[in-house]
C-alpha atoms as a PDB file:
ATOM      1  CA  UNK A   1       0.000   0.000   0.000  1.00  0.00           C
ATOM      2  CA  UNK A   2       1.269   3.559  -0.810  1.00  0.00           C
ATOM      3  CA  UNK A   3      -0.606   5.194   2.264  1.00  0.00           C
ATOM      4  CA  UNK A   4       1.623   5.579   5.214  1.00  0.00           C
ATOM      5  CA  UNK A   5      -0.468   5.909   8.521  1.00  0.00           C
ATOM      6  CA  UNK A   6       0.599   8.590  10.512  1.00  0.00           C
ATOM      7  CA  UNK A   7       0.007   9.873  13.820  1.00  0.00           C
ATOM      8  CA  UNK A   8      -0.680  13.584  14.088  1.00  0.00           C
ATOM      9  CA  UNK A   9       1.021  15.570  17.161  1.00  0.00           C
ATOM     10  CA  UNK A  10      -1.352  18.069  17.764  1.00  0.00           C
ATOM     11  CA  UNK A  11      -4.431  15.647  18.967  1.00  0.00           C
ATOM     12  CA  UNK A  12      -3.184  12.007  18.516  1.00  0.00           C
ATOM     13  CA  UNK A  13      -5.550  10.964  16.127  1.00  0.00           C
ATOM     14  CA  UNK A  14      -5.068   8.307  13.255  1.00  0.00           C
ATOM     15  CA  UNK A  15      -4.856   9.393   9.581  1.00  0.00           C
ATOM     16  CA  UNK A  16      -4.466   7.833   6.333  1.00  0.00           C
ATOM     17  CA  UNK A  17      -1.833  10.195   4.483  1.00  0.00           C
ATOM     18  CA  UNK A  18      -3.132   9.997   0.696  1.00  0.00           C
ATOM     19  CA  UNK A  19      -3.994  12.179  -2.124  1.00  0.00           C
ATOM     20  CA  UNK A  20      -7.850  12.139  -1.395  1.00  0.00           C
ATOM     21  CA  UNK A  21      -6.937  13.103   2.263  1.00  0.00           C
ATOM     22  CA  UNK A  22      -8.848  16.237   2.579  1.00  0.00           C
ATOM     23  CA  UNK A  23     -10.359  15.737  -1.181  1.00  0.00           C
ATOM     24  CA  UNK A  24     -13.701  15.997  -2.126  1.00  0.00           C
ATOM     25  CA  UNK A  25     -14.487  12.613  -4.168  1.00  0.00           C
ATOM     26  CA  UNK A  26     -16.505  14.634  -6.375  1.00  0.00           C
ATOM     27  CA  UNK A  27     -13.465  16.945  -7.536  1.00  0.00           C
ATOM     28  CA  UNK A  28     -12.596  16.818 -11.142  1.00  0.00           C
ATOM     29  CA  UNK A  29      -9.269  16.407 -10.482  1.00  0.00           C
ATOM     30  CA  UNK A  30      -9.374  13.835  -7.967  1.00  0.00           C
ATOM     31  CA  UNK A  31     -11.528  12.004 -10.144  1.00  0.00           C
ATOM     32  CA  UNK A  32      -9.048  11.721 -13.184  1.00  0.00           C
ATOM     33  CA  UNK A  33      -6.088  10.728 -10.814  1.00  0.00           C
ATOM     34  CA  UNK A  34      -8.279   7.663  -9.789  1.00  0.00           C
ATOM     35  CA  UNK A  35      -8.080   6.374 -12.973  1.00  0.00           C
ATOM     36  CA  UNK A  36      -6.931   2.800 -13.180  1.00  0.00           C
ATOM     37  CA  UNK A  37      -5.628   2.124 -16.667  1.00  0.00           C
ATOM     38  CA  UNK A  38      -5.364  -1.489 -15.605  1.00  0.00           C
ATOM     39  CA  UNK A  39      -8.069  -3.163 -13.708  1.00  0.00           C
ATOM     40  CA  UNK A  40      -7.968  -6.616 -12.635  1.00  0.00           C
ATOM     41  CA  UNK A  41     -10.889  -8.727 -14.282  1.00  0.00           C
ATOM     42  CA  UNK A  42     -12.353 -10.642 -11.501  1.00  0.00           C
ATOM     43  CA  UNK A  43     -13.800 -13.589 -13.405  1.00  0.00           C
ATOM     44  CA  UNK A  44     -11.986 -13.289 -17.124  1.00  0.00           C
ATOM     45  CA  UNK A  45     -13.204 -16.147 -18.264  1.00  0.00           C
ATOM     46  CA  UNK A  46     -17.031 -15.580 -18.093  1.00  0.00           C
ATOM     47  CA  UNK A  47     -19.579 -15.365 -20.508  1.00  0.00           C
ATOM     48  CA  UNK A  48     -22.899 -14.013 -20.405  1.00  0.00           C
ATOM     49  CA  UNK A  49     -25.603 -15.143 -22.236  1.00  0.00           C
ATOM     50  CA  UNK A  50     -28.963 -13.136 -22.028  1.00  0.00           C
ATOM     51  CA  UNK A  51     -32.063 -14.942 -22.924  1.00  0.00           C
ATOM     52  CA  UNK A  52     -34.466 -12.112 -24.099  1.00  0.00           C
ATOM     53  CA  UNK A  53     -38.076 -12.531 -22.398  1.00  0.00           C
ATOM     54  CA  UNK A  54     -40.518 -11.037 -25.298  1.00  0.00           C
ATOM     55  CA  UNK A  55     -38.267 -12.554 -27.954  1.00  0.00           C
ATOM     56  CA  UNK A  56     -37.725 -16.084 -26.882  1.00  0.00           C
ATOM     57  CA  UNK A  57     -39.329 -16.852 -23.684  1.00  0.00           C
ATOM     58  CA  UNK A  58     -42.865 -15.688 -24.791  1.00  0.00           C
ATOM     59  CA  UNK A  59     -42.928 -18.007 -27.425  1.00  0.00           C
ATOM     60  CA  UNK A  60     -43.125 -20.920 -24.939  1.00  0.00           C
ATOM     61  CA  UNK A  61     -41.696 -24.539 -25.750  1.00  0.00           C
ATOM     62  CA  UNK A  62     -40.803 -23.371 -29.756  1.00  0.00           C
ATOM     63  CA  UNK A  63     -38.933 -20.626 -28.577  1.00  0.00           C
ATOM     64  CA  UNK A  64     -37.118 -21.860 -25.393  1.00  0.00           C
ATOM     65  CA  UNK A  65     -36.289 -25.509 -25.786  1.00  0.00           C
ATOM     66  CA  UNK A  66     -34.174 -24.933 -28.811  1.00  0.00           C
ATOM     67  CA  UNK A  67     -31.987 -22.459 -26.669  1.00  0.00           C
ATOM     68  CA  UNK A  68     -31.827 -25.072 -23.579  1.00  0.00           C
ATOM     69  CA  UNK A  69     -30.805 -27.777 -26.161  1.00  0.00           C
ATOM     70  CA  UNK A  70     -28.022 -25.695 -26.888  1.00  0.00           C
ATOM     71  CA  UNK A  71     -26.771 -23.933 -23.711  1.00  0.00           C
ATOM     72  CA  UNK A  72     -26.931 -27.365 -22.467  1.00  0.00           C
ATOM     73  CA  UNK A  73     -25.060 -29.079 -25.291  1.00  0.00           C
ATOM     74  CA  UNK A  74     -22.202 -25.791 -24.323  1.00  0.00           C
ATOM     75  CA  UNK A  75     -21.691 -27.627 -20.997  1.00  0.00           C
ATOM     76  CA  UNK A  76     -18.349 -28.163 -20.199  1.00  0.00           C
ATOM     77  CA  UNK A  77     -17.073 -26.237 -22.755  1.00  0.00           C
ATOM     78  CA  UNK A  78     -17.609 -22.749 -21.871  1.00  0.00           C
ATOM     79  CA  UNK A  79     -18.297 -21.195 -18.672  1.00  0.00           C
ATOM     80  CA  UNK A  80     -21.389 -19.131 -18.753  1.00  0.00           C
ATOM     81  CA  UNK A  81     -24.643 -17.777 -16.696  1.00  0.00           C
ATOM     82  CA  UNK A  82     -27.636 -17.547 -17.801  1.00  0.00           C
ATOM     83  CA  UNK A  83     -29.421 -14.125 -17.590  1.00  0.00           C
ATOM     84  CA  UNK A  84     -33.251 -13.946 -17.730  1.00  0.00           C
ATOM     85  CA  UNK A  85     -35.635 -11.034 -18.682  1.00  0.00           C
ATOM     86  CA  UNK A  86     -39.492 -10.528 -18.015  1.00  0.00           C
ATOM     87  CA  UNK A  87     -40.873 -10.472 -21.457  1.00  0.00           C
ATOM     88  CA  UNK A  88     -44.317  -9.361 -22.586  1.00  0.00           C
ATOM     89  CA  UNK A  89     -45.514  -9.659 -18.678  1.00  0.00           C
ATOM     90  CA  UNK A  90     -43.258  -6.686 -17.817  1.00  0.00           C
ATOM     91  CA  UNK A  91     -45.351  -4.238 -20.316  1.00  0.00           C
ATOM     92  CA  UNK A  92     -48.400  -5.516 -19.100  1.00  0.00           C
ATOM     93  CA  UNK A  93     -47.358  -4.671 -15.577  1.00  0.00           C
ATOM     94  CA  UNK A  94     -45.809  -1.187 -16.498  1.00  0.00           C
ATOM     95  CA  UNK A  95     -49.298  -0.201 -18.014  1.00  0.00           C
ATOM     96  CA  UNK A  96     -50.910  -1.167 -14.919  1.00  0.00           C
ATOM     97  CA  UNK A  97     -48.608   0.686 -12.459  1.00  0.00           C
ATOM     98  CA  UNK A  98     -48.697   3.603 -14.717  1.00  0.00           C
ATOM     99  CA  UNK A  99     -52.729   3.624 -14.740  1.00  0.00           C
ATOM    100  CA  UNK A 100     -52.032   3.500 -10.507  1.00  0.00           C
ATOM    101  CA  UNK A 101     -49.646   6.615 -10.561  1.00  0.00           C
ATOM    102  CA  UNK A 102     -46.837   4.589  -9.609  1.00  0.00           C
ATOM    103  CA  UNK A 103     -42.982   6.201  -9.447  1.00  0.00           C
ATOM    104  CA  UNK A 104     -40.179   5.017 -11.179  1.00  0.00           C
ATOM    105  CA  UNK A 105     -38.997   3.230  -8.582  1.00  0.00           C
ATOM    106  CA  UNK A 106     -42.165   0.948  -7.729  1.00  0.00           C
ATOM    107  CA  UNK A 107     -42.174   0.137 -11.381  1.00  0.00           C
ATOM    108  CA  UNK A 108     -38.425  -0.841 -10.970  1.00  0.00           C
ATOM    109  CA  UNK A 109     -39.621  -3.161  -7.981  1.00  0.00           C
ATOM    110  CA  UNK A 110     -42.132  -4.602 -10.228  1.00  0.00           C
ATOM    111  CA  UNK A 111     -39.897  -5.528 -13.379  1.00  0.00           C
ATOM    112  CA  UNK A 112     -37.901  -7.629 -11.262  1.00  0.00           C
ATOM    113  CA  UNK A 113     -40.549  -9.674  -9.654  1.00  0.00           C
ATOM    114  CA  UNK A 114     -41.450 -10.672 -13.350  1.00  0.00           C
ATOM    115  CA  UNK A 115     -38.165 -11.242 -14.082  1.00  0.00           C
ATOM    116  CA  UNK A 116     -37.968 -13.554 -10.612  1.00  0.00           C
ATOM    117  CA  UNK A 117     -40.840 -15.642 -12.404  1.00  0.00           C
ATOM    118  CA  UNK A 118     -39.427 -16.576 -15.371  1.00  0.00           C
ATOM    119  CA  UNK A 119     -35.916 -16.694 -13.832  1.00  0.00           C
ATOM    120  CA  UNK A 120     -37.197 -20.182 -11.826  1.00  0.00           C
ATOM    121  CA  UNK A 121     -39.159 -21.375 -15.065  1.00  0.00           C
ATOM    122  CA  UNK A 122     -35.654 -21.778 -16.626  1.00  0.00           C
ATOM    123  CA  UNK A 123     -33.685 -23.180 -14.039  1.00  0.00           C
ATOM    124  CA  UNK A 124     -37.305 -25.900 -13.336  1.00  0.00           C
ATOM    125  CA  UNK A 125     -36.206 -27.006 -17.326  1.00  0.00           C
ATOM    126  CA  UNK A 126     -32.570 -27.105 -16.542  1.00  0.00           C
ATOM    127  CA  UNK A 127     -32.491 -28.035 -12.906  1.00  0.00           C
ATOM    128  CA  UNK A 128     -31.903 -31.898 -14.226  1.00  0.00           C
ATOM    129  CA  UNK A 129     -28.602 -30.251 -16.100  1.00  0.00           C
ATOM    130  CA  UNK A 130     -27.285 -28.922 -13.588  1.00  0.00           C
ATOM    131  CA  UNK A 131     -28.937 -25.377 -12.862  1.00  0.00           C
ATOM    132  CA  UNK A 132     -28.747 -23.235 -10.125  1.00  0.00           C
ATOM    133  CA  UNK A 133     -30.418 -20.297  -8.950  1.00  0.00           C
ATOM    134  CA  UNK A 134     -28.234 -17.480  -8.067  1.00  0.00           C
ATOM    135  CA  UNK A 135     -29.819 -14.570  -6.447  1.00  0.00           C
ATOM    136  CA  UNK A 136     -28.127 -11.038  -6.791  1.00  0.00           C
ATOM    137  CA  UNK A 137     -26.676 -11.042  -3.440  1.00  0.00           C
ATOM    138  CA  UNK A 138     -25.111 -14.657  -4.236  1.00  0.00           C
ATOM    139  CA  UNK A 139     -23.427 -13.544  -7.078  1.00  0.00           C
ATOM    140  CA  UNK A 140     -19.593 -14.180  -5.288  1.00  0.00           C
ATOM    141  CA  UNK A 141     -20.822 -17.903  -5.112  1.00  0.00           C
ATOM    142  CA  UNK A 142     -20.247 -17.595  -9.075  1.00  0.00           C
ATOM    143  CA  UNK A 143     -17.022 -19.069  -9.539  1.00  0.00           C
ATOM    144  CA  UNK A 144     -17.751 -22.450  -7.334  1.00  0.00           C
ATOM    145  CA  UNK A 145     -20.728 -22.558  -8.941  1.00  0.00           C
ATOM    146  CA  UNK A 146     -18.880 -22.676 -12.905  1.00  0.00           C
ATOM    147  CA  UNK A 147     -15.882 -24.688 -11.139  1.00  0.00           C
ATOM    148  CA  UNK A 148     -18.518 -27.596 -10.337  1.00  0.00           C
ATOM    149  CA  UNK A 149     -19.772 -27.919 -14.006  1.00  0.00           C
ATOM    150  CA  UNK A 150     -23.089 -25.906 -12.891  1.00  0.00           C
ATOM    151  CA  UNK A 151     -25.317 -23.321 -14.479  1.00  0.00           C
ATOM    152  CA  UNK A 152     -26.063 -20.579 -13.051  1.00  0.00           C
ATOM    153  CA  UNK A 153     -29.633 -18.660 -13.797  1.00  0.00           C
ATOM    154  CA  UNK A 154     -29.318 -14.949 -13.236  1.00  0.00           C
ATOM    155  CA  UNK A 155     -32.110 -12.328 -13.565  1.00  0.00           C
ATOM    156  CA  UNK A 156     -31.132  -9.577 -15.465  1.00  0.00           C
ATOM    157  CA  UNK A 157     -32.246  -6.385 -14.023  1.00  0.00           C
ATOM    158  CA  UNK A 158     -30.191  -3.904 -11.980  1.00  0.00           C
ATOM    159  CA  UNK A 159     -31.142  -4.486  -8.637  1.00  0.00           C
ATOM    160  CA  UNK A 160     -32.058  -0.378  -7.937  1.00  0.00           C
ATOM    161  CA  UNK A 161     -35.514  -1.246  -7.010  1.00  0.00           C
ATOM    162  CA  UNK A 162     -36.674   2.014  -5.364  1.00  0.00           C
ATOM    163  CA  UNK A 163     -33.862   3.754  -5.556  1.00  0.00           C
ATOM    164  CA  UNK A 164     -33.678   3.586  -9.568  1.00  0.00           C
ATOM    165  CA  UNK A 165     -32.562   7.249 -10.993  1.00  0.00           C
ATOM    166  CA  UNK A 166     -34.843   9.572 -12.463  1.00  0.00           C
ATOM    167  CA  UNK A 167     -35.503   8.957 -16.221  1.00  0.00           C
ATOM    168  CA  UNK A 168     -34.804  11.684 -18.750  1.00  0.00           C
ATOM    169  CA  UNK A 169     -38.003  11.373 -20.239  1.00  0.00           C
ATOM    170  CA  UNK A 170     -41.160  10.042 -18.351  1.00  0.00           C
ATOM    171  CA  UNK A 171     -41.377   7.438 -15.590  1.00  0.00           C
ATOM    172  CA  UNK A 172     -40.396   4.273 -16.947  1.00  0.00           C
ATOM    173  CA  UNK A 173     -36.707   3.023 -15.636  1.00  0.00           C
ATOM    174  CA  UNK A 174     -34.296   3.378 -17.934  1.00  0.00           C
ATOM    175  CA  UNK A 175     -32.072   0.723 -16.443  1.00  0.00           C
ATOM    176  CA  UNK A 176     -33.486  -2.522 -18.407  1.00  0.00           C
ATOM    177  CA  UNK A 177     -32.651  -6.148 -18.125  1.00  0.00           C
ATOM    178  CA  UNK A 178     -30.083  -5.774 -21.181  1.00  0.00           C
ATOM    179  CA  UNK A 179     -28.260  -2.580 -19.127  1.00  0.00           C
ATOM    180  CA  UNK A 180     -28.642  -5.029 -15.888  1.00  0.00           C
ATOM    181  CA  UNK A 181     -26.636  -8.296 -17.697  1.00  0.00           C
ATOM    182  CA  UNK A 182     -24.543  -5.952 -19.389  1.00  0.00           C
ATOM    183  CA  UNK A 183     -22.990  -4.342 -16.517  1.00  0.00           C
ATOM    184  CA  UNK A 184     -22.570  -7.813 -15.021  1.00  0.00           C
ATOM    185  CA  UNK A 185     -20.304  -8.531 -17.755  1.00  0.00           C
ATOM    186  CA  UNK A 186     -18.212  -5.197 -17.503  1.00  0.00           C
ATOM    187  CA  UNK A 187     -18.230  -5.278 -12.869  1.00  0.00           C
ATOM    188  CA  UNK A 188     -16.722  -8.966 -13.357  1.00  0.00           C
ATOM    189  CA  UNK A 189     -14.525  -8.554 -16.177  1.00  0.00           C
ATOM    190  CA  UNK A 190     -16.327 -11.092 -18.220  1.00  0.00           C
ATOM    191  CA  UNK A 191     -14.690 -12.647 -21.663  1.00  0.00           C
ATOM    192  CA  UNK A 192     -18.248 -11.810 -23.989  1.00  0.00           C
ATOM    193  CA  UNK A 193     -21.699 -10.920 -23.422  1.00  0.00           C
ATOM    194  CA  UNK A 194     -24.342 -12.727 -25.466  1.00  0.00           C
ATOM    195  CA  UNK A 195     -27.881 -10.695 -26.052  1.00  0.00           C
ATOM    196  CA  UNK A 196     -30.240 -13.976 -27.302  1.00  0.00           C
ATOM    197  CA  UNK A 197     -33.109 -12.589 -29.611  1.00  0.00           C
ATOM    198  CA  UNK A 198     -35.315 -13.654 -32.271  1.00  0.00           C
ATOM    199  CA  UNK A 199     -33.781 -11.469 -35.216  1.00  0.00           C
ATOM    200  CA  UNK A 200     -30.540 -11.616 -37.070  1.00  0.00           C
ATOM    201  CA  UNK A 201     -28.952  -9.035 -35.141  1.00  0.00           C
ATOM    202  CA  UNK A 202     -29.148  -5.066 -35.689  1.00  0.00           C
ATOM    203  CA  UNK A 203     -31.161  -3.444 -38.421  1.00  0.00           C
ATOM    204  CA  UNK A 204     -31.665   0.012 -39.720  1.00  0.00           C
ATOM    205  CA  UNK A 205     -34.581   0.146 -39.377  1.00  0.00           C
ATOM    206  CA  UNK A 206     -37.079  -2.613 -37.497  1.00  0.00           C
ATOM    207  CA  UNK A 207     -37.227  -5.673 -39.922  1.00  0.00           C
ATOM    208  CA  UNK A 208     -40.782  -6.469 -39.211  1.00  0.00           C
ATOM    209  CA  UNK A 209     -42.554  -3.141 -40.121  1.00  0.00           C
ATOM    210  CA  UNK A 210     -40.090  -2.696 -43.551  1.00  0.00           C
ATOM    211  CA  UNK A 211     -38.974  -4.967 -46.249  1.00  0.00           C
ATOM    212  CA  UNK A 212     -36.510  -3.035 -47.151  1.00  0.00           C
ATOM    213  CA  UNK A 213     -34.165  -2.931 -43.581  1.00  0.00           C
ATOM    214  CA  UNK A 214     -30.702  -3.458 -44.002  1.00  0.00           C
ATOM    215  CA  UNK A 215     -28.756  -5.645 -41.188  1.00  0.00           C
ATOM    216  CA  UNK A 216     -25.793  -4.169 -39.702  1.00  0.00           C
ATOM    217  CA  UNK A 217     -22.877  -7.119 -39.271  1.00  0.00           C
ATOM    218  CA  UNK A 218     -20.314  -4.924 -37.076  1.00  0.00           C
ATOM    219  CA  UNK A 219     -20.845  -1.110 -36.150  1.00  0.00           C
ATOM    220  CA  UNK A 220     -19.324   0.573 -33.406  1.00  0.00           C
ATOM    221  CA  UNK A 221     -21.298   1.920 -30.094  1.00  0.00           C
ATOM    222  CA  UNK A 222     -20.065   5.636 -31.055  1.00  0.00           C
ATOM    223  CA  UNK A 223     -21.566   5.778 -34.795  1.00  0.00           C
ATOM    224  CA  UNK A 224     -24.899   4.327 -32.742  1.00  0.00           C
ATOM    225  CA  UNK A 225     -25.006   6.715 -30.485  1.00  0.00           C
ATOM    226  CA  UNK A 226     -24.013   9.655 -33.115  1.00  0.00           C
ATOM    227  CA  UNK A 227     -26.685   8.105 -35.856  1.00  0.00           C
ATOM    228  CA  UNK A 228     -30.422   8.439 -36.238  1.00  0.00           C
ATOM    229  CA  UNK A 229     -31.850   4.767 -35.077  1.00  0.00           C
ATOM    230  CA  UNK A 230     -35.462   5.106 -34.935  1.00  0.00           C
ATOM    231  CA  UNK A 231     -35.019   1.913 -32.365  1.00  0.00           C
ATOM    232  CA  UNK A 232     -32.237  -0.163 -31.158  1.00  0.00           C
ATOM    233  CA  UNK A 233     -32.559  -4.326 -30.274  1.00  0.00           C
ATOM    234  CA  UNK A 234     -31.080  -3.463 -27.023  1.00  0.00           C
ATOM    235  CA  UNK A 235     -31.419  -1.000 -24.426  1.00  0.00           C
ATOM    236  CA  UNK A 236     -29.888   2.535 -25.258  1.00  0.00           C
ATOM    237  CA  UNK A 237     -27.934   2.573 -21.789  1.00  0.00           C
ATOM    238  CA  UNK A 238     -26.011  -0.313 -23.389  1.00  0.00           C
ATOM    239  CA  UNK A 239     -24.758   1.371 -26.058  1.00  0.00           C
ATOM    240  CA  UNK A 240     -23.660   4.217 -23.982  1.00  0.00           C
ATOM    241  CA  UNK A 241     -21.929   1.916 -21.442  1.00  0.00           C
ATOM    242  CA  UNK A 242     -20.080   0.546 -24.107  1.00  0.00           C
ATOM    243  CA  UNK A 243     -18.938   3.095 -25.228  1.00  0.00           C
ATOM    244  CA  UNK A 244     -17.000   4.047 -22.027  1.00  0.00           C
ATOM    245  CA  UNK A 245     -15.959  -0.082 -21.500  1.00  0.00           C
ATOM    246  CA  UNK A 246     -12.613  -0.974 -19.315  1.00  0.00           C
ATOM    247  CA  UNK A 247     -13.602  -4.541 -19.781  1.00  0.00           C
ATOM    248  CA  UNK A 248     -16.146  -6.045 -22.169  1.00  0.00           C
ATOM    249  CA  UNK A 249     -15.078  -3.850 -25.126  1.00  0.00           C
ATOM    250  CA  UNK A 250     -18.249  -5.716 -27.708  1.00  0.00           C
ATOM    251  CA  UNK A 251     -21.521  -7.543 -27.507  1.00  0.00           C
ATOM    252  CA  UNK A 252     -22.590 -10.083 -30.122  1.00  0.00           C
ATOM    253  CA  UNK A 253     -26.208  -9.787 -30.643  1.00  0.00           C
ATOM    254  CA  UNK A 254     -27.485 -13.325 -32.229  1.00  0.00           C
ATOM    255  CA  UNK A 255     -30.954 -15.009 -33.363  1.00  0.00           C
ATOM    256  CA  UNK A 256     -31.891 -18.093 -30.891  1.00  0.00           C
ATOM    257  CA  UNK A 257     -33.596 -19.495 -32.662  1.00  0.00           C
ATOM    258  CA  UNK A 258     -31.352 -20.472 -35.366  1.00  0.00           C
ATOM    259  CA  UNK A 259     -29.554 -23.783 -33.127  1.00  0.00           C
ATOM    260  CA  UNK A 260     -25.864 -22.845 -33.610  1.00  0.00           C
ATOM    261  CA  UNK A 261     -25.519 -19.292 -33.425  1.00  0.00           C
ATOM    262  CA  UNK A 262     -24.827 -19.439 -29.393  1.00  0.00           C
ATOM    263  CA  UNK A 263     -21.843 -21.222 -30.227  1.00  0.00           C
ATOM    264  CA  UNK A 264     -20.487 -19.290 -32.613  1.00  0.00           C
ATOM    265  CA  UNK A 265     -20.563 -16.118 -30.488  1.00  0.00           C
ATOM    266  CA  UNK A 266     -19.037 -18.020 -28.058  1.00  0.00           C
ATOM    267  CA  UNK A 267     -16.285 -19.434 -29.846  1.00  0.00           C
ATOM    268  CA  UNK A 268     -15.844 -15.691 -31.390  1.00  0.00           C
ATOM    269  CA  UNK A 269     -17.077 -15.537 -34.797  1.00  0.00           C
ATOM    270  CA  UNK A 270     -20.032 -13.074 -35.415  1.00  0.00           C
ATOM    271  CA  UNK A 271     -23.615 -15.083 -35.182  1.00  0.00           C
ATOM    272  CA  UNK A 272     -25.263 -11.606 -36.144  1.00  0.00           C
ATOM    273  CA  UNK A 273     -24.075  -7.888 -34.735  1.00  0.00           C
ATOM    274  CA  UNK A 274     -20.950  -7.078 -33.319  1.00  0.00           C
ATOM    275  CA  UNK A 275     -21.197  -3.719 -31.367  1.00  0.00           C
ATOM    276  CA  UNK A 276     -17.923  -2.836 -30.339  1.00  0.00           C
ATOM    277  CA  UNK A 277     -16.286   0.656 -28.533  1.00  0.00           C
ATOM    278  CA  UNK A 278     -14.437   2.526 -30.474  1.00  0.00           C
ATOM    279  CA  UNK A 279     -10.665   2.867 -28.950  1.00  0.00           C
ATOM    280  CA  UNK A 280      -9.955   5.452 -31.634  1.00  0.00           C
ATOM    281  CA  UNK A 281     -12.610   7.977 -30.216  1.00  0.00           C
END
């Protein structure tokens, strides 16, 4: 440790001798020289895989078992958790809250009971694999957990609850289940993060309302964030985290239910969309 404790003369009290001494943490300066150019990944060789909730859990047994089949057949190959979102249930229950006046951070509360519900539908199909439910507050468990051949089922959601920040626009959180497994990947240092949904990847333009939408392969977070996308597959907060990444520096965005394309992220080749940061801007 650089910080030498030293006893002060004038009252005998106990003081760590550092820069942020008598710093406020808030100071601009202070906050550049904490900078850490190189932070230690704490579980490298993680991957994330995000089962969307509206694309592939809503369809039921057509949409889910061919996912299972294949996270399943990944066993012992790859180290991964399994994140879970809420799904079509989710809007419902927004609409409702909203029609009761509730804040941002009820509805926040809300999402992630849904999410609890479909968390324990997955792990009921894959308990016989080897599943486990990890709760949020479990989450250092992780590594026994991957080191005994398990799989761990995650819900997605940041866990802010009530205390979820204001939105820029409305009431509805802006901290989604993609945002949530996304920033599990970048706090843990994970090797890739996996966003499972029922299209080919990014579009211009949504592929279901125009014949004419053009799939992206490979774009960087900045030229999403500086273009004109009426909407984006995952959450906008995403794309802004990435662009700022220490750790997980791309996502792979792939279609589920096309049996293969899991693996293929996994072993590195693009399945879809590669959205990557930028380390030119």
């Amino acid at each position: 440790m650089s910080q030498i404790v030293k006893e002060t003369e004038d009252r005998g009290r106990t003081h760590l001798d550092s820069r942020f001494m008598r710093e406020s943490l808030v100071d601009k300066q202070v906050l550049s020289d904490a900078v850490v150019e190189n932070e230690i990944a704490i579980l490298p060789y993680l991957n994330i895989i995000n089962i969307g909730g509206k694309s592939i859990i809503d369809r039921g047994r057509e949409g889910v078992f061919g996912v299972l089949d294949e996270l399943i057949s990944l066993k012992g190959k790859h180290k991964f958790v399994v994140g879970v979102t809420g799904g079509i249930r989710v809007r419902h229950t927004m609409a409702i809250g909203l029609d009761f006046g509730l804040p941002t951070g009820g509805l926040a509360m809300l999402v992630g009971a849904i999410e609890e519900q479909n968390a324990t539908m997955i792990y009921s199909l894959m308990a016989k694999e080897g599943a486990v439910r990890v709760p949020k507050d479990h989450y250092t468990d992780l590594p026994h957990y991957l080191d005994n051949g398990m799989i761990p089922i995650l819900t997605s959601n940041p866990p802010h609850h009530y205390w979820e920040k204001p939105p820029k626009n409305g009431v509805l959180p802006e901290s989604g289940a993609d945002f949530g497994a996304y920033m599990t990947a970048e706090g843990l240092g994970a090797r890739s993060m996996i966003f499972v949904k029922d299209v080919d990847g990014l579009y211009d333009k949504d592929p279901a309302l125009h014949d004419d939408a053009k799939h992206i392969e490979r774009i960087s977070a900045q030229e999403i964030l500086a273009g004109d996308f009426p909407e984006l597959i995952v959450d906008r907060l995403v794309i802004e985290m990435l662009a700022k990444a220490r750790h997980v520096k791309e996502i792979h965005i792939v279609n589920g239910l096309k049996f293969g394309n899991i693996t293929k992220a996994l072993d590195g080749q693009n399945a879809g969309t590669i959205i990557y940061k930028d380390e030119t801007k």
